[in-house]
PDB file of N, CA and C in Angstrom:
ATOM      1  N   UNK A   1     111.839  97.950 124.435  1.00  0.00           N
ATOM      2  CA  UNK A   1     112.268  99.053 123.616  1.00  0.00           C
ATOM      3  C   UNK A   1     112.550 100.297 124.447  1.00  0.00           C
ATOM      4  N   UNK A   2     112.379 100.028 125.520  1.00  0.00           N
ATOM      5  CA  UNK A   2     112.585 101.093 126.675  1.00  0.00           C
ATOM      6  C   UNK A   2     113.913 101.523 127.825  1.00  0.00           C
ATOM      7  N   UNK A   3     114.369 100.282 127.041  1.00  0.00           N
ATOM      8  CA  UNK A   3     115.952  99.518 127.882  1.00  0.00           C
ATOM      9  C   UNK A   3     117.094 100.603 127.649  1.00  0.00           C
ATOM     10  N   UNK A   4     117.516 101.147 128.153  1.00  0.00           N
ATOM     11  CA  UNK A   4     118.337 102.926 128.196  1.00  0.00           C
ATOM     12  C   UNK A   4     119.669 101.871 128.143  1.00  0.00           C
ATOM     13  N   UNK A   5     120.068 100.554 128.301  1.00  0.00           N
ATOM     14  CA  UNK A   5     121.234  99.841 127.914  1.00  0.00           C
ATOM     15  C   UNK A   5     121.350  99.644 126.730  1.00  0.00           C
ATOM     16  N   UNK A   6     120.089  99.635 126.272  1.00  0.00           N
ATOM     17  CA  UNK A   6     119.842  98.897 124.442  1.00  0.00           C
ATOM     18  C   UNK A   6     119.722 100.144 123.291  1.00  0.00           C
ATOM     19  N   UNK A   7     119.005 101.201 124.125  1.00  0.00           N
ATOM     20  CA  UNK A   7     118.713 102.375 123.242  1.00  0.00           C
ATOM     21  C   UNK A   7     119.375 103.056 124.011  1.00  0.00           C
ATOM     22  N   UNK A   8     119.855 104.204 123.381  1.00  0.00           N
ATOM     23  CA  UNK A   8     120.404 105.627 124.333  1.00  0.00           C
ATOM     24  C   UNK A   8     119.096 106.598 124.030  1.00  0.00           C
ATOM     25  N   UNK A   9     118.718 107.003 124.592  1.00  0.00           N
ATOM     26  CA  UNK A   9     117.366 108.117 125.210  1.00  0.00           C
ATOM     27  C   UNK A   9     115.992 107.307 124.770  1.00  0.00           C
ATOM     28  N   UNK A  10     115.802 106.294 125.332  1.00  0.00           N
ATOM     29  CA  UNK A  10     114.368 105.272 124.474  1.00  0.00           C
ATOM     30  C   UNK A  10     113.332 106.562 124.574  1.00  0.00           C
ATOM     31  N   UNK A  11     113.318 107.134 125.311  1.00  0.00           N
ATOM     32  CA  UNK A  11     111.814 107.796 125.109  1.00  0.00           C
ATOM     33  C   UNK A  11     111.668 109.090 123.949  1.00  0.00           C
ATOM     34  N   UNK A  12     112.760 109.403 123.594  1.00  0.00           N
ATOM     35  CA  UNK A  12     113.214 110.225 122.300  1.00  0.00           C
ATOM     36  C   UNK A  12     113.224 109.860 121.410  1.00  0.00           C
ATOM     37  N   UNK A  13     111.882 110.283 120.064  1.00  0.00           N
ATOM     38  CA  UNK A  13     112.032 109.686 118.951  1.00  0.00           C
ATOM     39  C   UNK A  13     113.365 109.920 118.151  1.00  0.00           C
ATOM     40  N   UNK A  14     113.507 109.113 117.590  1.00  0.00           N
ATOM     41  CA  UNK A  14     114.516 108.964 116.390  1.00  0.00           C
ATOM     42  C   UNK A  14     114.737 108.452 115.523  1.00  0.00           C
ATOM     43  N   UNK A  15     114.310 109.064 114.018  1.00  0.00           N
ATOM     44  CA  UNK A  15     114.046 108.142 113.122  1.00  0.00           C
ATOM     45  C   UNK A  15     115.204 107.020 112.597  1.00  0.00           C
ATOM     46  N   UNK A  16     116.320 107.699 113.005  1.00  0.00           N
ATOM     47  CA  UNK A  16     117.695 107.642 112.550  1.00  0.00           C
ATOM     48  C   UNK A  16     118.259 106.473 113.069  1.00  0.00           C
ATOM     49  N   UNK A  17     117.477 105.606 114.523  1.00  0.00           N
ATOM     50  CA  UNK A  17     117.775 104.568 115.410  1.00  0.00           C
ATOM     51  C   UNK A  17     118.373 103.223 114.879  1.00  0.00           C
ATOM     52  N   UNK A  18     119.067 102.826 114.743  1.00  0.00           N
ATOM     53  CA  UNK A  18     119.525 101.500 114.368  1.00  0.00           C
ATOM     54  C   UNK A  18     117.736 100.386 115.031  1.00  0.00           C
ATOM     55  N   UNK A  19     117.413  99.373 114.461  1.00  0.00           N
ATOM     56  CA  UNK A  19     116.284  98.822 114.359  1.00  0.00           C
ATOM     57  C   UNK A  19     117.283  97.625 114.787  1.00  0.00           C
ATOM     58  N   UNK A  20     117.552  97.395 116.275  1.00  0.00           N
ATOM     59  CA  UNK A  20     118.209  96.491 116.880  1.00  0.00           C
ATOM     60  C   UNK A  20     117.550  95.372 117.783  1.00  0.00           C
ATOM     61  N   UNK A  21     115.968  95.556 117.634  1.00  0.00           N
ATOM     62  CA  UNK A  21     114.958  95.145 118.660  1.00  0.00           C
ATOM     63  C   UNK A  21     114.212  94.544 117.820  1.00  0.00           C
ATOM     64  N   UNK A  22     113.804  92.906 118.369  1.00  0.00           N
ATOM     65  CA  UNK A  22     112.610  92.102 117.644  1.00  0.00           C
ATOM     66  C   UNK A  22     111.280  92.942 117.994  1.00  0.00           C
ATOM     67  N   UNK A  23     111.153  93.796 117.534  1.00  0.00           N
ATOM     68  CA  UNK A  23     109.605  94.194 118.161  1.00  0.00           C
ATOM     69  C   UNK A  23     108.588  93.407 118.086  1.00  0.00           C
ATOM     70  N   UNK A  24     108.105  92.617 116.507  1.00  0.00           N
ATOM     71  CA  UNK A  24     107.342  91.243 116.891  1.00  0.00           C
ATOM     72  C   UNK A  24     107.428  90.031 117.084  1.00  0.00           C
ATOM     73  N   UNK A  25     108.456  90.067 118.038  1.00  0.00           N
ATOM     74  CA  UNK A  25     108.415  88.339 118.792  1.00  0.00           C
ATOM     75  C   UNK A  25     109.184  87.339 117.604  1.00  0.00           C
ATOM     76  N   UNK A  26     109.184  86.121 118.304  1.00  0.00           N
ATOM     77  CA  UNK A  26     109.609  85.503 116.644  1.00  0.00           C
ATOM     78  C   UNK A  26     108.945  84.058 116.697  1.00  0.00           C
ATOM     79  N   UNK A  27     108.911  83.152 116.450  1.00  0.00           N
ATOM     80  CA  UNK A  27     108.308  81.925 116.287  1.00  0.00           C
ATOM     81  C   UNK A  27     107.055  81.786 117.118  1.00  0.00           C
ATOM     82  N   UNK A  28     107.051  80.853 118.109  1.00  0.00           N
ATOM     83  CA  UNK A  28     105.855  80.273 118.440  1.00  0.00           C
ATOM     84  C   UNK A  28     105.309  82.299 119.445  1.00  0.00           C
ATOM     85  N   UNK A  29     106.375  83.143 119.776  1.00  0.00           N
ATOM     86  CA  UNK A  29     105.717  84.264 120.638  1.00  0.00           C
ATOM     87  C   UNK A  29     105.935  85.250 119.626  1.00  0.00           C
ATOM     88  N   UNK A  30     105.344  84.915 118.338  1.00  0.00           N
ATOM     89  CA  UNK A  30     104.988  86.136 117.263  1.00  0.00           C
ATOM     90  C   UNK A  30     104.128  86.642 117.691  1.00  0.00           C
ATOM     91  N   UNK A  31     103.557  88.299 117.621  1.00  0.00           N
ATOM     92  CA  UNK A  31     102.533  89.171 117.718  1.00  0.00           C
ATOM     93  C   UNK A  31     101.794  88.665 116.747  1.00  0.00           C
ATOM     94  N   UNK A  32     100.599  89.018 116.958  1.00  0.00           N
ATOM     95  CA  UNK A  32      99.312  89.049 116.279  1.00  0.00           C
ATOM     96  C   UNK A  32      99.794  90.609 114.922  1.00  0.00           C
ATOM     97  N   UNK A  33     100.162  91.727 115.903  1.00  0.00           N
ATOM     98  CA  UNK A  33      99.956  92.605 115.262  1.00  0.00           C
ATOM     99  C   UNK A  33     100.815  93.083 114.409  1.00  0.00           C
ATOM    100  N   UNK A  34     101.819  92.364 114.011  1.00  0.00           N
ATOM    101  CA  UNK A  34     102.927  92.014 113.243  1.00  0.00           C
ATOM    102  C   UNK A  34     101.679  92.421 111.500  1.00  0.00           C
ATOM    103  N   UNK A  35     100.553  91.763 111.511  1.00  0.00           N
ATOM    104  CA  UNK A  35      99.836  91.633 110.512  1.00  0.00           C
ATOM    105  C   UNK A  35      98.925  92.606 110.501  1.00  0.00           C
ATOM    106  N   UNK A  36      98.951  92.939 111.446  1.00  0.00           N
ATOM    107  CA  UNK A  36      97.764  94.416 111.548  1.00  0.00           C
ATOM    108  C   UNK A  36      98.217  95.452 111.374  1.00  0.00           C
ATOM    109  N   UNK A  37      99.454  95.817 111.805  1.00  0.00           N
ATOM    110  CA  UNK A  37     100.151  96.642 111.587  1.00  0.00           C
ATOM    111  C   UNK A  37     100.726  96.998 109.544  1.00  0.00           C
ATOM    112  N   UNK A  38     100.753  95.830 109.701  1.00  0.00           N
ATOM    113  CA  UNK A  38     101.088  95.659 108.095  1.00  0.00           C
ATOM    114  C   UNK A  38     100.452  96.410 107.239  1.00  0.00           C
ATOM    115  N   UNK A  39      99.660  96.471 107.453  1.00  0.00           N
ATOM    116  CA  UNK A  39      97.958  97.273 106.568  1.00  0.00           C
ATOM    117  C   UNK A  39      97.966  98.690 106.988  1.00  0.00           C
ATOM    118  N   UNK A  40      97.971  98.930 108.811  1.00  0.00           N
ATOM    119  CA  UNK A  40      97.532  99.565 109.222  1.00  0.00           C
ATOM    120  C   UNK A  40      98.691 100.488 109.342  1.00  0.00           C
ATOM    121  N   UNK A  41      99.424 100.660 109.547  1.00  0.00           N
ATOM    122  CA  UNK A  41     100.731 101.809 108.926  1.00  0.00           C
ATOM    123  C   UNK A  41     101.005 102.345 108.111  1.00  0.00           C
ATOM    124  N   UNK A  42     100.755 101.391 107.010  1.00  0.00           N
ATOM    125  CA  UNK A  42     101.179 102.085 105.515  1.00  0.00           C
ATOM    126  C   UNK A  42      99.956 102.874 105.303  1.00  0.00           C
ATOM    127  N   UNK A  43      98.756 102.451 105.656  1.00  0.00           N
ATOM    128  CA  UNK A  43      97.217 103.516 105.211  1.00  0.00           C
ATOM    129  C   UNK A  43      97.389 104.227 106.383  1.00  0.00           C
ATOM    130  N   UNK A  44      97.902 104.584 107.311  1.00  0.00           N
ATOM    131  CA  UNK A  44      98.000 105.991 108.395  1.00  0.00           C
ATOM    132  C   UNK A  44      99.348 107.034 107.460  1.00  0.00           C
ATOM    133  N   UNK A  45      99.738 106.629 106.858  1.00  0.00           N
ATOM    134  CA  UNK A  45     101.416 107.384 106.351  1.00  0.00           C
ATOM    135  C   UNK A  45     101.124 107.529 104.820  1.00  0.00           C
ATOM    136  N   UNK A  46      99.990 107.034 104.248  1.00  0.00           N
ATOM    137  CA  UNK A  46      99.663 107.380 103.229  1.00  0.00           C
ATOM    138  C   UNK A  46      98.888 108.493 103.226  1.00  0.00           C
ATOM    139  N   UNK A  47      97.945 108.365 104.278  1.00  0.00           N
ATOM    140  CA  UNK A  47      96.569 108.853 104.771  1.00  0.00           C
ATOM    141  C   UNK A  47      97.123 110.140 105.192  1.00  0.00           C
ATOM    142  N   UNK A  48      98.203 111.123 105.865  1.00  0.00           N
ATOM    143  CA  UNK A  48      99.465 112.171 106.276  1.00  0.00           C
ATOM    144  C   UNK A  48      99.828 112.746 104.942  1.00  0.00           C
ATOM    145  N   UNK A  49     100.366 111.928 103.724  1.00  0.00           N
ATOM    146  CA  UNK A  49     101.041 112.716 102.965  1.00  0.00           C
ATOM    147  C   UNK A  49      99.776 112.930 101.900  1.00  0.00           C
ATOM    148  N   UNK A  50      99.120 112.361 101.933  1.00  0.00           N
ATOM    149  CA  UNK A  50      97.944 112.998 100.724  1.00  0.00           C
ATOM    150  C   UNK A  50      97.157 114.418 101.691  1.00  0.00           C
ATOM    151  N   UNK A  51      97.571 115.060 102.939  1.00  0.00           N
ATOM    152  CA  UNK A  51      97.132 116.503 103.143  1.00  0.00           C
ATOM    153  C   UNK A  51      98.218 117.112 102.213  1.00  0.00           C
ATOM    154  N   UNK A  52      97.242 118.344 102.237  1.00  0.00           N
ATOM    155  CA  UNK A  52      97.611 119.344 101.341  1.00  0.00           C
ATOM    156  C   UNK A  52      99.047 120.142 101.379  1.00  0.00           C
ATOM    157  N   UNK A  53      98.952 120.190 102.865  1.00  0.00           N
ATOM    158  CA  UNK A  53     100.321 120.913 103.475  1.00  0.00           C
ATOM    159  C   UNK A  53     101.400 120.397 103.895  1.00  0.00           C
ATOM    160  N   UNK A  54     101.165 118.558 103.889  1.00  0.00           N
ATOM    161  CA  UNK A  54     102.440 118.042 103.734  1.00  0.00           C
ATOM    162  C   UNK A  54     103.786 118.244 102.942  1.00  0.00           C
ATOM    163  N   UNK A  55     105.125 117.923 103.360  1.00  0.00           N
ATOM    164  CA  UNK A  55     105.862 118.356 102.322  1.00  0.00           C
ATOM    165  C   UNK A  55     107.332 117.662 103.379  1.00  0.00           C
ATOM    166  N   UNK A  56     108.193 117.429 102.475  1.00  0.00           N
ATOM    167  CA  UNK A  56     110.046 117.073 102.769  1.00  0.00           C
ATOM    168  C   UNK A  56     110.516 118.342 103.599  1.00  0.00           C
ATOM    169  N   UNK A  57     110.987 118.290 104.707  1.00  0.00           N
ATOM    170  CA  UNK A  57     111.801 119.533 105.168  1.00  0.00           C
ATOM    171  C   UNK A  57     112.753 119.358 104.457  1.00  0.00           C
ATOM    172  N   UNK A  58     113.052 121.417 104.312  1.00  0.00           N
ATOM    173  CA  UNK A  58     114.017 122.125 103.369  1.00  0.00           C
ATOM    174  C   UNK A  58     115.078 120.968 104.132  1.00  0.00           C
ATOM    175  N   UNK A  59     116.231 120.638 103.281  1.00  0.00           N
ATOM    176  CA  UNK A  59     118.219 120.885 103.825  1.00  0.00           C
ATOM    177  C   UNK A  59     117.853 119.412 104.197  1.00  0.00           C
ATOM    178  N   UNK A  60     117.162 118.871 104.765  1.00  0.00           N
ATOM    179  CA  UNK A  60     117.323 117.417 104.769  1.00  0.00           C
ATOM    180  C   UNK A  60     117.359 116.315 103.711  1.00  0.00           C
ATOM    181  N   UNK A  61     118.132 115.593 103.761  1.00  0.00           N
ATOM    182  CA  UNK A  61     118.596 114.540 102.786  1.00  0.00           C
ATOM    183  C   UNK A  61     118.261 112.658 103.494  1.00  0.00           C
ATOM    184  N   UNK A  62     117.104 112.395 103.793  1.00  0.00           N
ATOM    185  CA  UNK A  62     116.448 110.936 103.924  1.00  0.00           C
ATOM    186  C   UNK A  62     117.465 110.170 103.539  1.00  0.00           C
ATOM    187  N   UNK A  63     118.411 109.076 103.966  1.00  0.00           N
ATOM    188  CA  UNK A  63     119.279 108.046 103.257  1.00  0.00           C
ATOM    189  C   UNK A  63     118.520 106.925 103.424  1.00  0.00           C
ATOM    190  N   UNK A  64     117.328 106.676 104.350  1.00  0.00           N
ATOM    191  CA  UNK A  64     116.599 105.427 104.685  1.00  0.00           C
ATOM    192  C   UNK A  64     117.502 104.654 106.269  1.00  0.00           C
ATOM    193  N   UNK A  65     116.851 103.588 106.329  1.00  0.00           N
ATOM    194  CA  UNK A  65     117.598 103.055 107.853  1.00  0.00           C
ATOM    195  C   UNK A  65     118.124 101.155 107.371  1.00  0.00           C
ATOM    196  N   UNK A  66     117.801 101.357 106.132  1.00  0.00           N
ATOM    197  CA  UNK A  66     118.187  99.661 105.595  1.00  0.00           C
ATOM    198  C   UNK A  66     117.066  98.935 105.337  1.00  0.00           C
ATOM    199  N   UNK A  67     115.640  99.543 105.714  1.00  0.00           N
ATOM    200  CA  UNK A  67     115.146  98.412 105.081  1.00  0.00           C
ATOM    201  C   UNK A  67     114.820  98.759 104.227  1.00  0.00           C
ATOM    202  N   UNK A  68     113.946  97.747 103.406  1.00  0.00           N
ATOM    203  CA  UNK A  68     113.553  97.818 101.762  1.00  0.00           C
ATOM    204  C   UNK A  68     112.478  99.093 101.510  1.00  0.00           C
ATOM    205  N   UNK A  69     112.520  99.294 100.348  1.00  0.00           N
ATOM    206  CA  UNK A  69     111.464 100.832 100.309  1.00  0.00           C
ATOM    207  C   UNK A  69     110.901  99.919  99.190  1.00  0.00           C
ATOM    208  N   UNK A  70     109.275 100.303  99.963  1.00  0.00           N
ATOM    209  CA  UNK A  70     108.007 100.132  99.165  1.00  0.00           C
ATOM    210  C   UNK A  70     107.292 101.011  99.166  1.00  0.00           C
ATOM    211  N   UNK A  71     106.637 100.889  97.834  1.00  0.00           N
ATOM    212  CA  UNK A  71     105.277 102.245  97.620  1.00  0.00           C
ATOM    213  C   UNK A  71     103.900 101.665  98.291  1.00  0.00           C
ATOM    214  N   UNK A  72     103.388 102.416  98.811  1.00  0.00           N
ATOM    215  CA  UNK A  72     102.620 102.654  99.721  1.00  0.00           C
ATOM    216  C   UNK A  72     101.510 102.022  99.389  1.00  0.00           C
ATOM    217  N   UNK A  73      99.869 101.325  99.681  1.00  0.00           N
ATOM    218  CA  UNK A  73      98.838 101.350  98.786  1.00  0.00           C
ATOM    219  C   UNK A  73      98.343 102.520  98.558  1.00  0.00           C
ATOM    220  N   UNK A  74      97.482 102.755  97.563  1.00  0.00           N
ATOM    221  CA  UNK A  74      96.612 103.720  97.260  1.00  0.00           C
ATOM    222  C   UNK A  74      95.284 103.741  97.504  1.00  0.00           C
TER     223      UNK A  74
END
């Protein structure tokens, strides 16, 4: 994910990035954390917007990046 051929500026976040990279592996060299992550993302990004002072920046308009939108657990 670091490949400056594959990404243009890898070390610059960007939410906006085309998602062009197997990040977890695929058949027999699947990650483990493919499943840990599963859990463990959505309760860190849930766990962010339930502070008080969270909030949408003004003038921005979110279109998403293609994948599916799910609600979060509670």
């Amino acid at each position: 994910m670091m490949d400056p051929a594959a990404f243009p500026d890898p070390r610059q976040f960007n939410p906006e990035r085309d998602a062009i990279y197997m990040n977890y592996g695929y058949a027999l060299h699947e990650c483990y954390g493919k499943y840990i992550n599963a859990v463990t993302i959505s309760e860190f990004v849930a766990a962010i917007l339930r502070l008080p002072d969270v909030r949408r920046e003004t003038g921005k308009s979110w279109q998403g990046n293609g994948t599916a939108a799910r609600a979060l657990p509670e």
